[in-house]
C-alpha atoms as a PDB file:
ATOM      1  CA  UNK A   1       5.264  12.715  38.130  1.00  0.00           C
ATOM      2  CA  UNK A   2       5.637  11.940  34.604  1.00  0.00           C
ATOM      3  CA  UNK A   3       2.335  12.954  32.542  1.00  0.00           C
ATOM      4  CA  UNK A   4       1.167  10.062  30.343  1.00  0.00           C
ATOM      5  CA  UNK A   5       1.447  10.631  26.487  1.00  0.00           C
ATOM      6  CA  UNK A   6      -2.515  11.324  25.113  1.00  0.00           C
ATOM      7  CA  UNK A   7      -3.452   9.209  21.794  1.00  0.00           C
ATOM      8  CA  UNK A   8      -0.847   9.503  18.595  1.00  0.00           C
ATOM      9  CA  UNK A   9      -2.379   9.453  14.810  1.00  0.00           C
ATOM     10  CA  UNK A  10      -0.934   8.325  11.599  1.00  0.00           C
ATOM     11  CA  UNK A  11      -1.540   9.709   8.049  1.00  0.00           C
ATOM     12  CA  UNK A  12      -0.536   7.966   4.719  1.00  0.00           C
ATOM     13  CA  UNK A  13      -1.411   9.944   1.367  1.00  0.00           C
ATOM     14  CA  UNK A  14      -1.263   7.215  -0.751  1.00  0.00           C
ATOM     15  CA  UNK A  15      -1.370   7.286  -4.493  1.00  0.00           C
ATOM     16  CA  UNK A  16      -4.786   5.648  -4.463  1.00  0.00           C
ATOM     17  CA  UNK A  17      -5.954   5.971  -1.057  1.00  0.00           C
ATOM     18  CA  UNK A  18      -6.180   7.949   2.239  1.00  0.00           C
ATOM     19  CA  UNK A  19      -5.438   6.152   5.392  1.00  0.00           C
ATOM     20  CA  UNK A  20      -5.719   7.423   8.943  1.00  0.00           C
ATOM     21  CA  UNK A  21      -4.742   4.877  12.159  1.00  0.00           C
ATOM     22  CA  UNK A  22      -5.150   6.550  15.959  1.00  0.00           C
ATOM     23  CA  UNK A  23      -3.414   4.560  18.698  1.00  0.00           C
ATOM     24  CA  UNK A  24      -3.633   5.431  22.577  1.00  0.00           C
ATOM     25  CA  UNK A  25      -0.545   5.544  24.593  1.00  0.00           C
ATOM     26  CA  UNK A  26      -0.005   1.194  24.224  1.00  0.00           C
ATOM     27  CA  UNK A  27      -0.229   1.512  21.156  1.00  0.00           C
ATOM     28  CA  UNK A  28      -3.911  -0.126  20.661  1.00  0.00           C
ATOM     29  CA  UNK A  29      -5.461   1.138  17.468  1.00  0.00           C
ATOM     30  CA  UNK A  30      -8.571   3.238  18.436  1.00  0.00           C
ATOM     31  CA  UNK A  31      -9.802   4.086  14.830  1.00  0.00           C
ATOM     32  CA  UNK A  32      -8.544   3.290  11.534  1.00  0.00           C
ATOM     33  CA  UNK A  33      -9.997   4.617   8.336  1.00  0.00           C
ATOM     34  CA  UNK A  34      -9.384   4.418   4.757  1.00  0.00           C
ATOM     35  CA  UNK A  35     -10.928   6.712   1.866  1.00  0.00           C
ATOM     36  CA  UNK A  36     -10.366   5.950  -1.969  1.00  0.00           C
ATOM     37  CA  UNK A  37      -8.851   9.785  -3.142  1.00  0.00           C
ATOM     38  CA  UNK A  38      -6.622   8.269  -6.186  1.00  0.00           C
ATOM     39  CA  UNK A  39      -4.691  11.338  -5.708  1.00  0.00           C
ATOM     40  CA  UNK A  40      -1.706   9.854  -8.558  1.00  0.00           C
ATOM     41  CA  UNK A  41      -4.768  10.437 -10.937  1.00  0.00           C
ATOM     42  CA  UNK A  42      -2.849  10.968 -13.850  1.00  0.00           C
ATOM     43  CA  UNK A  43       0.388  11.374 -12.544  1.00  0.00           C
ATOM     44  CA  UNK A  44       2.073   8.881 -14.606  1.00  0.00           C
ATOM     45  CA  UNK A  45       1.628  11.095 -18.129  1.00  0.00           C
ATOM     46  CA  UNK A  46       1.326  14.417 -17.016  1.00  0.00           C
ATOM     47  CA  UNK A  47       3.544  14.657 -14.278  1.00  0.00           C
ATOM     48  CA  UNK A  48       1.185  16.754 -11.757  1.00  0.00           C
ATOM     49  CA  UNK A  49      -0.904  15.876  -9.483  1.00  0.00           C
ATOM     50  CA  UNK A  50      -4.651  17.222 -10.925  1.00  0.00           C
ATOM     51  CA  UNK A  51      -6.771  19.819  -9.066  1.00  0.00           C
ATOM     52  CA  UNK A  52      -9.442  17.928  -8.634  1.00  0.00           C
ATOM     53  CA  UNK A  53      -7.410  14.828  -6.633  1.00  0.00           C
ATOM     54  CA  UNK A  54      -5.651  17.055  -4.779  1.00  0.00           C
ATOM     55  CA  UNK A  55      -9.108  18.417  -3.748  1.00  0.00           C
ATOM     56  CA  UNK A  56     -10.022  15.219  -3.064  1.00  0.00           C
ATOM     57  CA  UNK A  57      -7.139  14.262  -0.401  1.00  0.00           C
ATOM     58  CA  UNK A  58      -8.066  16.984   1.195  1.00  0.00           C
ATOM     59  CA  UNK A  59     -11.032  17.084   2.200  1.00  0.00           C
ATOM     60  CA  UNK A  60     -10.089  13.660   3.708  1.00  0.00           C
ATOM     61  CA  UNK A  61      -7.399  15.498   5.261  1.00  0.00           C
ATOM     62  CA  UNK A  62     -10.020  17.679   6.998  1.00  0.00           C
ATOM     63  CA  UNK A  63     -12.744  14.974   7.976  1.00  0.00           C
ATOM     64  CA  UNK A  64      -9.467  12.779   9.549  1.00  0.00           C
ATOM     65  CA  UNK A  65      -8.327  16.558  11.397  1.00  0.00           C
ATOM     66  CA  UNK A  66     -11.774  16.492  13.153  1.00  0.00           C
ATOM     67  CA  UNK A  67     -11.549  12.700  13.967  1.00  0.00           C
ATOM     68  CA  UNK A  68      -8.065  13.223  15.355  1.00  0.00           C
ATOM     69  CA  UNK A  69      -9.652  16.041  17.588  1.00  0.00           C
ATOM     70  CA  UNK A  70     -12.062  13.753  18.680  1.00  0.00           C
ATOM     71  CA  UNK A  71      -9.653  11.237  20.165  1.00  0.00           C
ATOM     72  CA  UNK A  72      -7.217  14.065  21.768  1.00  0.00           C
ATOM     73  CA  UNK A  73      -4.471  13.361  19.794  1.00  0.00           C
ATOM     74  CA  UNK A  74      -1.615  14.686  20.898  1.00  0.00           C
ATOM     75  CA  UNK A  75       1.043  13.740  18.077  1.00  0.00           C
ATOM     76  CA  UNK A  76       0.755  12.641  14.649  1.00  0.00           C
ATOM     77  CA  UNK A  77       3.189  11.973  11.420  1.00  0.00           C
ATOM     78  CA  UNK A  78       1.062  12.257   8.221  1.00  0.00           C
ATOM     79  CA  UNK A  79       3.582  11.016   5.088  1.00  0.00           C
ATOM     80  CA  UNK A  80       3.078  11.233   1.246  1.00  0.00           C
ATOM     81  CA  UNK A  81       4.413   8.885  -1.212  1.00  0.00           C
ATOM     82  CA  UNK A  82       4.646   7.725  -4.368  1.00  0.00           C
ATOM     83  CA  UNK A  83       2.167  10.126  -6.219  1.00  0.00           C
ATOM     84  CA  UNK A  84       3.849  13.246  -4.140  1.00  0.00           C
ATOM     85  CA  UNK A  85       7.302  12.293  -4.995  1.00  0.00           C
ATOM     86  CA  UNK A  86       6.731  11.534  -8.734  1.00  0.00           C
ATOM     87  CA  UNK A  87       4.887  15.102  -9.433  1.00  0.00           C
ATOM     88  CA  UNK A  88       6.666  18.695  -9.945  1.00  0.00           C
ATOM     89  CA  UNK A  89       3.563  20.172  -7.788  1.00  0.00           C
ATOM     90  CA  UNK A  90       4.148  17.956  -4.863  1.00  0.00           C
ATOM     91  CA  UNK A  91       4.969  21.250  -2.791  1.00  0.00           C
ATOM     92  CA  UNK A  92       0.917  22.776  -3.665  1.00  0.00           C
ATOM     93  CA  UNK A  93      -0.393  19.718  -2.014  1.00  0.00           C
ATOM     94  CA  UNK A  94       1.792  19.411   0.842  1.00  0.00           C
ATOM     95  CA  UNK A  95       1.168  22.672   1.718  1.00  0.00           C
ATOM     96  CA  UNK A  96      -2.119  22.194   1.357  1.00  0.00           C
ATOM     97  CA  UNK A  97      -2.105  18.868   3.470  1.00  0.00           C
ATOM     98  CA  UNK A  98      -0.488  21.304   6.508  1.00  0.00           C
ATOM     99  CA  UNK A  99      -3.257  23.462   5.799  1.00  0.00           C
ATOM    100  CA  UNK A 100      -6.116  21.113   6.460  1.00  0.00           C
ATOM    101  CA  UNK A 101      -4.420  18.714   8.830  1.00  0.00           C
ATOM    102  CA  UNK A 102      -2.553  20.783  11.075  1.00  0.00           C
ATOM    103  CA  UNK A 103       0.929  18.087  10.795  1.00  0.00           C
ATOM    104  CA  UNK A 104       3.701  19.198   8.782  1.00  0.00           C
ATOM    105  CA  UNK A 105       3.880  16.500   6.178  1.00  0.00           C
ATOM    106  CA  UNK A 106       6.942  14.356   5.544  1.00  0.00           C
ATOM    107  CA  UNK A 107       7.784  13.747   1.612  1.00  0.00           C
ATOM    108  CA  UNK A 108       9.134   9.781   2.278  1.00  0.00           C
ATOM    109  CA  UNK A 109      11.918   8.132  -0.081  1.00  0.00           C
ATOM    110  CA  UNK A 110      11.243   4.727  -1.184  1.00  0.00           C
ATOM    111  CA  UNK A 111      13.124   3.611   1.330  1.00  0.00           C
ATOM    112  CA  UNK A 112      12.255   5.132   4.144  1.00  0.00           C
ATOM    113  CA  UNK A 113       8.464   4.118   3.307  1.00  0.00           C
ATOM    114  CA  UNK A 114       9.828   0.342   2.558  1.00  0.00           C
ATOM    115  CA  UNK A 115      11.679   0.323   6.331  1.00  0.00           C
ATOM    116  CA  UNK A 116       8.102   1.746   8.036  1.00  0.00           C
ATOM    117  CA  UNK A 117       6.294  -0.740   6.086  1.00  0.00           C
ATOM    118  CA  UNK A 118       8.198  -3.310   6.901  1.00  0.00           C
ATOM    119  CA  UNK A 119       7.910  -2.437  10.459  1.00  0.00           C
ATOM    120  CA  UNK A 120       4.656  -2.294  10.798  1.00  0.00           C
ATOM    121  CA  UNK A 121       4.248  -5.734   8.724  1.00  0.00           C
ATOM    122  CA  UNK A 122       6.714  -7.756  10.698  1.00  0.00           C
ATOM    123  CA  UNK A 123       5.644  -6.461  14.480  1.00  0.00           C
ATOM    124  CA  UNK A 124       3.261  -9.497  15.313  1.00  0.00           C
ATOM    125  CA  UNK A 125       5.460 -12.558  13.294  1.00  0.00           C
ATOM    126  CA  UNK A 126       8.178 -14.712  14.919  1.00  0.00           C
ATOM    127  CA  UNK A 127      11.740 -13.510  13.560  1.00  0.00           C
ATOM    128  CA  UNK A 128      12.673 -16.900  13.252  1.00  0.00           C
ATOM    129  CA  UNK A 129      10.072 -17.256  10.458  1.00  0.00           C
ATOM    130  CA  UNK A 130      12.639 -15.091   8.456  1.00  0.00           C
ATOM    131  CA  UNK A 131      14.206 -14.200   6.321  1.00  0.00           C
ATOM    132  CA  UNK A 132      11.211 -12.602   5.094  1.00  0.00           C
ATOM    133  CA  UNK A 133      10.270 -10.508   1.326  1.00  0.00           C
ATOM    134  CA  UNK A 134       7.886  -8.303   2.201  1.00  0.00           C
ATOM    135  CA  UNK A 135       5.998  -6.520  -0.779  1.00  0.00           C
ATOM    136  CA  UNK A 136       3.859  -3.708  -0.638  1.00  0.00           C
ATOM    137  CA  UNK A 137       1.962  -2.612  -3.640  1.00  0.00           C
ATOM    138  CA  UNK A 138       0.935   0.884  -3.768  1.00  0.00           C
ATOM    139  CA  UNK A 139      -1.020   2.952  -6.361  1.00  0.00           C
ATOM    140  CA  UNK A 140       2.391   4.657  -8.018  1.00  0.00           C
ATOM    141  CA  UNK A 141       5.045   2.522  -6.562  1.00  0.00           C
ATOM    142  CA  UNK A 142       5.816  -1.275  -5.281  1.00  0.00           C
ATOM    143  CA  UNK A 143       7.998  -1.270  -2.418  1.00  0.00           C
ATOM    144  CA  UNK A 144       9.885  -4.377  -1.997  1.00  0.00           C
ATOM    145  CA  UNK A 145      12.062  -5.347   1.330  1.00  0.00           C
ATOM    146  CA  UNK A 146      14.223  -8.319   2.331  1.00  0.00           C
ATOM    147  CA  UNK A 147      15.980  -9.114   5.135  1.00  0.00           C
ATOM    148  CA  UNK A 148      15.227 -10.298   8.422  1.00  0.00           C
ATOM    149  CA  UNK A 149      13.569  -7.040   9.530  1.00  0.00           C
ATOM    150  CA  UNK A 150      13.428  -3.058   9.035  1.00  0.00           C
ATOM    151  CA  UNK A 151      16.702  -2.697  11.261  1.00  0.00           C
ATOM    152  CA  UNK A 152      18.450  -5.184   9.378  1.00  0.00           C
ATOM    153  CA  UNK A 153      22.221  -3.846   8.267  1.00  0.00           C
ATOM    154  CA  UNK A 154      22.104  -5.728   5.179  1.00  0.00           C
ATOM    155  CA  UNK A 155      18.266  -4.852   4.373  1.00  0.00           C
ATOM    156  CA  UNK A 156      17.247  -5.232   0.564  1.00  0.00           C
ATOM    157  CA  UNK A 157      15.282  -2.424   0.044  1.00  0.00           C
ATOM    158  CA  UNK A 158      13.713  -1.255  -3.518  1.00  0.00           C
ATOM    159  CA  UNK A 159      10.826   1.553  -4.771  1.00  0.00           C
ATOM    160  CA  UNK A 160       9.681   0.404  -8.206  1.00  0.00           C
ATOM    161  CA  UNK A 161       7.783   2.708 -10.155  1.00  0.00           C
ATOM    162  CA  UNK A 162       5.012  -0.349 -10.766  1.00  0.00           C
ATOM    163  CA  UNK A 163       1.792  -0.281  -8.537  1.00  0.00           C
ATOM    164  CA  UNK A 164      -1.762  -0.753  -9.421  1.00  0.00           C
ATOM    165  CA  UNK A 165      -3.076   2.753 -10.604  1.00  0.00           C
ATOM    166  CA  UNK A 166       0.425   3.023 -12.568  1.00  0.00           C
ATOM    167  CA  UNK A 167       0.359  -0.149 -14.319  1.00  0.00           C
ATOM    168  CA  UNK A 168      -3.232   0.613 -14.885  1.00  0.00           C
ATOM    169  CA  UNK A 169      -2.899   4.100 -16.825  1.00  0.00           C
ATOM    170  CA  UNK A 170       0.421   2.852 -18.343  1.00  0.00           C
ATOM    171  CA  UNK A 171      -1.109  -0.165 -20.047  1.00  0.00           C
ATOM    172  CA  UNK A 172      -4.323  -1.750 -19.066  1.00  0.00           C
ATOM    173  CA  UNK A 173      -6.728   1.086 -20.705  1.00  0.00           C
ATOM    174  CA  UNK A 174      -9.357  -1.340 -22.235  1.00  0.00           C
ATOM    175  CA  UNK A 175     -12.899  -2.734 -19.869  1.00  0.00           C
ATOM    176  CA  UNK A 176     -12.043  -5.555 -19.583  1.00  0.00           C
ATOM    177  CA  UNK A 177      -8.169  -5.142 -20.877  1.00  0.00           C
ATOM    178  CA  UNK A 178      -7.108  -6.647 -24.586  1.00  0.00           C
ATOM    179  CA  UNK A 179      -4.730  -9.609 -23.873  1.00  0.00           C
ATOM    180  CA  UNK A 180      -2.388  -7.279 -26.198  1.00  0.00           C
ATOM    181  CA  UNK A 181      -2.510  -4.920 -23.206  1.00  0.00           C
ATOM    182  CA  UNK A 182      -2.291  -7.469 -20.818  1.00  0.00           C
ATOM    183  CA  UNK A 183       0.839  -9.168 -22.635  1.00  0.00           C
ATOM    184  CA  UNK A 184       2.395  -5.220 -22.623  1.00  0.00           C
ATOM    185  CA  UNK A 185       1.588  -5.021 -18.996  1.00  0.00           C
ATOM    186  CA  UNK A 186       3.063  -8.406 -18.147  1.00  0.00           C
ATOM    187  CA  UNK A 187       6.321  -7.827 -19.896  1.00  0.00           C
ATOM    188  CA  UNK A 188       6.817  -4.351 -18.430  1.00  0.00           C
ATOM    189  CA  UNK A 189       6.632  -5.256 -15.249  1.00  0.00           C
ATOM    190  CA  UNK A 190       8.709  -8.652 -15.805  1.00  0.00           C
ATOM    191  CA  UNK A 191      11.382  -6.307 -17.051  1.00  0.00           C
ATOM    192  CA  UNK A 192      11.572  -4.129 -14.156  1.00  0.00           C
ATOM    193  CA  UNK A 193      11.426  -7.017 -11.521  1.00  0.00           C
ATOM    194  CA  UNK A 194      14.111  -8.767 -12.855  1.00  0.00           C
ATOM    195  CA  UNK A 195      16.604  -5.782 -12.966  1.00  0.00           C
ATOM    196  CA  UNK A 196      15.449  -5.593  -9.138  1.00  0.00           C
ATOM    197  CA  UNK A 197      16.232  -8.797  -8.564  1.00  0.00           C
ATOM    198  CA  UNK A 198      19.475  -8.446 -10.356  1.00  0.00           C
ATOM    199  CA  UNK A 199      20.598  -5.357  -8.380  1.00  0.00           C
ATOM    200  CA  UNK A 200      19.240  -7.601  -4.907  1.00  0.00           C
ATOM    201  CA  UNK A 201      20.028 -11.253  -4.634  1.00  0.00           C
ATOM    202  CA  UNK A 202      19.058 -11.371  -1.617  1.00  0.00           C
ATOM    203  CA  UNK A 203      15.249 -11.119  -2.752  1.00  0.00           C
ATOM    204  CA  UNK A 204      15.793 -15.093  -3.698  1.00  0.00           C
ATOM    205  CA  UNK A 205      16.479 -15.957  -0.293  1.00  0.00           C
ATOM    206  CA  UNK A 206      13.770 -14.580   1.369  1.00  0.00           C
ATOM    207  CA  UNK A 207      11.542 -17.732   3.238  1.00  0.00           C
ATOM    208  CA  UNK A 208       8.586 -15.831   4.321  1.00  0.00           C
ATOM    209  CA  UNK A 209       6.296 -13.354   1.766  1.00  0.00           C
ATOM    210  CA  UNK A 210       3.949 -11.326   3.622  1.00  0.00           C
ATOM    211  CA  UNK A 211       2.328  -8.901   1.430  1.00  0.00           C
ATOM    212  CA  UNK A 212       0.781  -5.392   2.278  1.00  0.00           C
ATOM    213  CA  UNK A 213      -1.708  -2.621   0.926  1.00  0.00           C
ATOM    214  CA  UNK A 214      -5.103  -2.514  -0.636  1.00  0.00           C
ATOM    215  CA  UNK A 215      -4.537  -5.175  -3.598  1.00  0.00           C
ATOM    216  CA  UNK A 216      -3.444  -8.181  -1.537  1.00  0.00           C
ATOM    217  CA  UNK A 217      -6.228  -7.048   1.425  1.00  0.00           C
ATOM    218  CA  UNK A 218      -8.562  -7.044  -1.376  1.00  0.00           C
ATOM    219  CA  UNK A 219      -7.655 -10.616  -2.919  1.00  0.00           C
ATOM    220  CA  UNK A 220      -7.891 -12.127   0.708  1.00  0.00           C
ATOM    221  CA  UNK A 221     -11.663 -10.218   1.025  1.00  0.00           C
ATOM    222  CA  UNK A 222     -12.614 -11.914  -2.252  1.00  0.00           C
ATOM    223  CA  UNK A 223     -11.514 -15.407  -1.836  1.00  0.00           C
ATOM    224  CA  UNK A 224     -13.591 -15.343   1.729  1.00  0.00           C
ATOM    225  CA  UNK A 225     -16.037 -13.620  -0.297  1.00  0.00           C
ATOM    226  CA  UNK A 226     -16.599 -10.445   2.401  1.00  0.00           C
ATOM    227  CA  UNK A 227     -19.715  -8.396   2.156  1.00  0.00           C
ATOM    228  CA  UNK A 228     -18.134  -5.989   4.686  1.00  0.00           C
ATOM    229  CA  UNK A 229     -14.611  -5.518   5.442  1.00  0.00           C
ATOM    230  CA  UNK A 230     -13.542  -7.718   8.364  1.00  0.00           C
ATOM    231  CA  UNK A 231      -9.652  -6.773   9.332  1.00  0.00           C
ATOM    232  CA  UNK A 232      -9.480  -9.892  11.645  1.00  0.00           C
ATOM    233  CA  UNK A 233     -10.433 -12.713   8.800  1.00  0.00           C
ATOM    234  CA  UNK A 234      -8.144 -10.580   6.211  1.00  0.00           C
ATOM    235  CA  UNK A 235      -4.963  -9.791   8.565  1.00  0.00           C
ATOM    236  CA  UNK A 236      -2.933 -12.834   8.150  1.00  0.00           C
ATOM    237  CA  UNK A 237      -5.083 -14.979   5.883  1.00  0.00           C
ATOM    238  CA  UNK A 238      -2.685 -16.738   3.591  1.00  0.00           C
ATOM    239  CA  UNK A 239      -3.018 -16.263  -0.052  1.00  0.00           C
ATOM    240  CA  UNK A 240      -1.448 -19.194  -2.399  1.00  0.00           C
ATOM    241  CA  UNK A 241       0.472 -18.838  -5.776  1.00  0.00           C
ATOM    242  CA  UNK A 242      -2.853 -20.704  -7.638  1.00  0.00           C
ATOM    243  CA  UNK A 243      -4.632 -18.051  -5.507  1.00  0.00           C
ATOM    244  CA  UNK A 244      -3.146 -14.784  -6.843  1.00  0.00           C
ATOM    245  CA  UNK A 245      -2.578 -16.763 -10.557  1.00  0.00           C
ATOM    246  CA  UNK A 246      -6.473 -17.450 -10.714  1.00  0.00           C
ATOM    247  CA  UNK A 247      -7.671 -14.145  -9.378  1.00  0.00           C
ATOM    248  CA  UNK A 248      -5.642 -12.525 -11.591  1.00  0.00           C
ATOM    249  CA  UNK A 249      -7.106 -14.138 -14.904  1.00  0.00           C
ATOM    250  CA  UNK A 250     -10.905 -14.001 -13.166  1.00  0.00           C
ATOM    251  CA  UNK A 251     -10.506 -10.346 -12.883  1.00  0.00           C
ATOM    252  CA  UNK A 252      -9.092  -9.543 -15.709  1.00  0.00           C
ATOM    253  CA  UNK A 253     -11.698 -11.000 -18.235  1.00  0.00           C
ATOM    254  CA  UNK A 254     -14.278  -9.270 -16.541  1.00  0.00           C
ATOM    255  CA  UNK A 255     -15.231  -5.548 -16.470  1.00  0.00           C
ATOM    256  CA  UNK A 256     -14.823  -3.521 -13.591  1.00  0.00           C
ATOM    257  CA  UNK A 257     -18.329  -2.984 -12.985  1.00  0.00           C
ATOM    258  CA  UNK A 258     -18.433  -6.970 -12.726  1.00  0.00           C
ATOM    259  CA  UNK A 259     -15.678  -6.826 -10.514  1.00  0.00           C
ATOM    260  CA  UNK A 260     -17.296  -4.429  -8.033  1.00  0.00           C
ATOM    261  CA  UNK A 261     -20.286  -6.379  -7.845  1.00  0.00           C
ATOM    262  CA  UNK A 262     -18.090  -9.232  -6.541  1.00  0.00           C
ATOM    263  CA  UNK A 263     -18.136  -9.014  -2.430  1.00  0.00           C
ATOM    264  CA  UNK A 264     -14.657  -8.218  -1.013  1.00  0.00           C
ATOM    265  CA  UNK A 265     -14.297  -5.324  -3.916  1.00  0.00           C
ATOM    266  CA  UNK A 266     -14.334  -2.529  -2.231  1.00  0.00           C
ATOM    267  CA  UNK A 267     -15.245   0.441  -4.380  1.00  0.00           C
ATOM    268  CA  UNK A 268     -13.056   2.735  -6.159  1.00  0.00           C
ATOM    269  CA  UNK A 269     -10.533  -0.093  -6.563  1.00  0.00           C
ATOM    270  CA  UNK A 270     -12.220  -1.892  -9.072  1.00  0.00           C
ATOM    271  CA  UNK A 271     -10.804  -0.404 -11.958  1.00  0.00           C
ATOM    272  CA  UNK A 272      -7.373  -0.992 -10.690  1.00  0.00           C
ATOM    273  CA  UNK A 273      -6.871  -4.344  -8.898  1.00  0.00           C
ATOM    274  CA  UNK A 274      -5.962  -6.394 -12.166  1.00  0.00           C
ATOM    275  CA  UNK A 275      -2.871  -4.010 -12.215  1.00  0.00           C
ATOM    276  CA  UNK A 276      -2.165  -5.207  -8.924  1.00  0.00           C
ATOM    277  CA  UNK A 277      -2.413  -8.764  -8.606  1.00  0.00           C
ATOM    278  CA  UNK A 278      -0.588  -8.651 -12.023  1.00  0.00           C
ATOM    279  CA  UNK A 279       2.525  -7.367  -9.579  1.00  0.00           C
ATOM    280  CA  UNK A 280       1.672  -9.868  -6.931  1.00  0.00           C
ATOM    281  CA  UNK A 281       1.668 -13.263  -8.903  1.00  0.00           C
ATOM    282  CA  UNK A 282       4.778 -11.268 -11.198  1.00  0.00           C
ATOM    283  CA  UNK A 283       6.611 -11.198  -7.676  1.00  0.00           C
ATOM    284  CA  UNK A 284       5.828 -15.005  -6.972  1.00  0.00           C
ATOM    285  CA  UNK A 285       6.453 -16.216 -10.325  1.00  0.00           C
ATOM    286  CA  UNK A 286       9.610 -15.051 -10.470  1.00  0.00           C
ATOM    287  CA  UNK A 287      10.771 -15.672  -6.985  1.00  0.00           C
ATOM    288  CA  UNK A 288       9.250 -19.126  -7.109  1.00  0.00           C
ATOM    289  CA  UNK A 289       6.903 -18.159  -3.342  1.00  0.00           C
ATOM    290  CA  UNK A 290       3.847 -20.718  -3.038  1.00  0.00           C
ATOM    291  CA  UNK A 291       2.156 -18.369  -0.446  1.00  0.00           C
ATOM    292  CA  UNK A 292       1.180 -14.649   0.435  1.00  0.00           C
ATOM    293  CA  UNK A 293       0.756 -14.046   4.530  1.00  0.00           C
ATOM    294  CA  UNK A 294      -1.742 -10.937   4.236  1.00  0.00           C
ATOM    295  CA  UNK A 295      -1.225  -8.236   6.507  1.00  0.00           C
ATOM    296  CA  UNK A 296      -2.957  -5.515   7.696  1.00  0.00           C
ATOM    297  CA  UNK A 297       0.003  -4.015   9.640  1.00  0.00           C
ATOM    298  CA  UNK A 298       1.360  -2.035   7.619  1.00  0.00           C
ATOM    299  CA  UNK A 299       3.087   1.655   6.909  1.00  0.00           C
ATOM    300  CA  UNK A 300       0.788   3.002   9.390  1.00  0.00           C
ATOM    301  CA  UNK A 301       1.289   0.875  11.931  1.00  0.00           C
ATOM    302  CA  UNK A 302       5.379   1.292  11.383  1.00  0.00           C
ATOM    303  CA  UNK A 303       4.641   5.393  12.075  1.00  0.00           C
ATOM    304  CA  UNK A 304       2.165   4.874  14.937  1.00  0.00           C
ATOM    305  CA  UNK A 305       4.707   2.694  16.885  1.00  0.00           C
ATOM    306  CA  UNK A 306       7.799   5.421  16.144  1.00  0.00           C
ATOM    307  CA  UNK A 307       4.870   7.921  17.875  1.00  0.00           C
ATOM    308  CA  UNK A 308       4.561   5.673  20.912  1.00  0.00           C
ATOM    309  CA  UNK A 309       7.685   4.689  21.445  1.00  0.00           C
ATOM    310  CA  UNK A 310       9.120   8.386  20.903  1.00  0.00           C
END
């Protein structure tokens, strides 16, 4: 008799956050949890990933280790991104991650994270709904996707080096930022999105956006106006152009201690949202979307379900 496969964990070392999602043997999340590390502190100028936010991950890395005992999980993938792949001491803190989590780490491309994002984003929506852009802004990188799904031949796929801690520490250093900085910020990215739409037609013929990661969760928490997190009013709330445009210039003529003491904000991101949405309503300007779909399936998800179905 067959034995039945135990609980699999996945781990995403984001550039701003930690993120930890344990699924039993169906695949039904048991535990997900998310910590604020910001381990691309700095990345952007120096190059390295600091000390201290390396520190920082791992610790998390440890805490998740002894929740992942807890459950009896069996198998895990843990994966590193944008900060990891942009910094000439990505090898200290991988190591480092094997150390304290006890999974080798994977180092993913852009487009390897963009396909497992996209999986995980598109496992509950009707293909028909299709063809879909799917945008995930990260701390160091936005990933951008287009096609009908992640095993899609012709798949669109793009890492831009434009996500909310990036854009922050590139241009947006005032609290609240100048509109000179904003102006800066707004260009820069404009510049890089349309050579990515250059290089990709097919991102204009996408019918269905469905956005991913902390910024567009967050905009969804603070149009509800969430004291505490709820994952069922977020995943799949719909977000409208006017939405995003609005948030966007709310939160960025405020400070970020204003912004935290909005409810939805959760903490450690209020410093860097206005670099995100700026993305966001860049990516539906220019492709002419009226509406987000929010999801909370995301990268995680994508590497849970290769666990389960392995």
């Amino acid at each position: 008799m067959t034995r039945r496969l135990g609980p699999v964990a996945a781990v995403d070392c984001g550039t701003n956050s930690t993120r930890l999602l344990v699924v039993d043997e169906r695949g039904t999340a048991l535990t997900r949890l998310m910590e604020i590390t910001r381990l691309g502190q700095g990345v952007d100028a120096t190059g390295r990933l600091a000390p201290e936010a390396i520190d920082r991950c791992v610790s998390v890395l440890e805490r998740y280790r002894a929740v992942m005992d807890e459950h009896g999980v069996e198998r895990a993938r843990l994966v590193a991104t944008s900060a990891v792949r942009d910094a000439a001491n990505g090898e200290d803190f991988l190591r480092a991650a094997e150390q304290a989590s006890g999974v080798v780490p994977e180092l993913l491309d852009g487009e390897s994270e963009g396909r497992l994002s996209m999986a995980g984003a598109l496992s509950e929506l009707d293909a028909s709904a299709g063809p879909f852009l799917v945008v995930d802004i990260g701390g160091g990188s936005t990933e951008l996707m287009a096609g009908s799904g992640p095993d899609d031949p012709d798949l669109a796929v793009v890492s831009l080096q434009l996500g909310c801690v990036r854009v922050t520490e590139r241009w947006l250093h005032g609290d609240p930022p100048a509109a000179r900085e904003l102006a800066e910020a707004e260009a820069g990215v404009g510049a890089v999105l349309e050579e990515a739409i250059a290089r990709h037609p097919r991102f204009t013929e996408a019918r269905r956006l469905v956005g991913l990661a902390g910024t567009v969760s967050t905009l969804a928490a603070l149009r509800s106006g969430l004291v505490r997190y709820d994952r069922a009013r977020v995943h799949h709330a719909v977000l409208s152009a006017a939405d995003v445009a609005g948030w966007y210039r709310t939160l960025a003529a405020e400070p970020a201690a204003a912004r935290l003491a909005r409810p939805g904000m959760a903490a450690g991101r209020q410093d860097v949202i206005v670099g995100g949405v700026l993305v966001l309503d860049a990516v539906m300007a220019r492709l002419g979307l009226d509406e987000c779909l929010v999801s909370e399936s995301d990268i995680l998800d994508g590497l849970a379900a290769s666990l389960v179905g392995g």
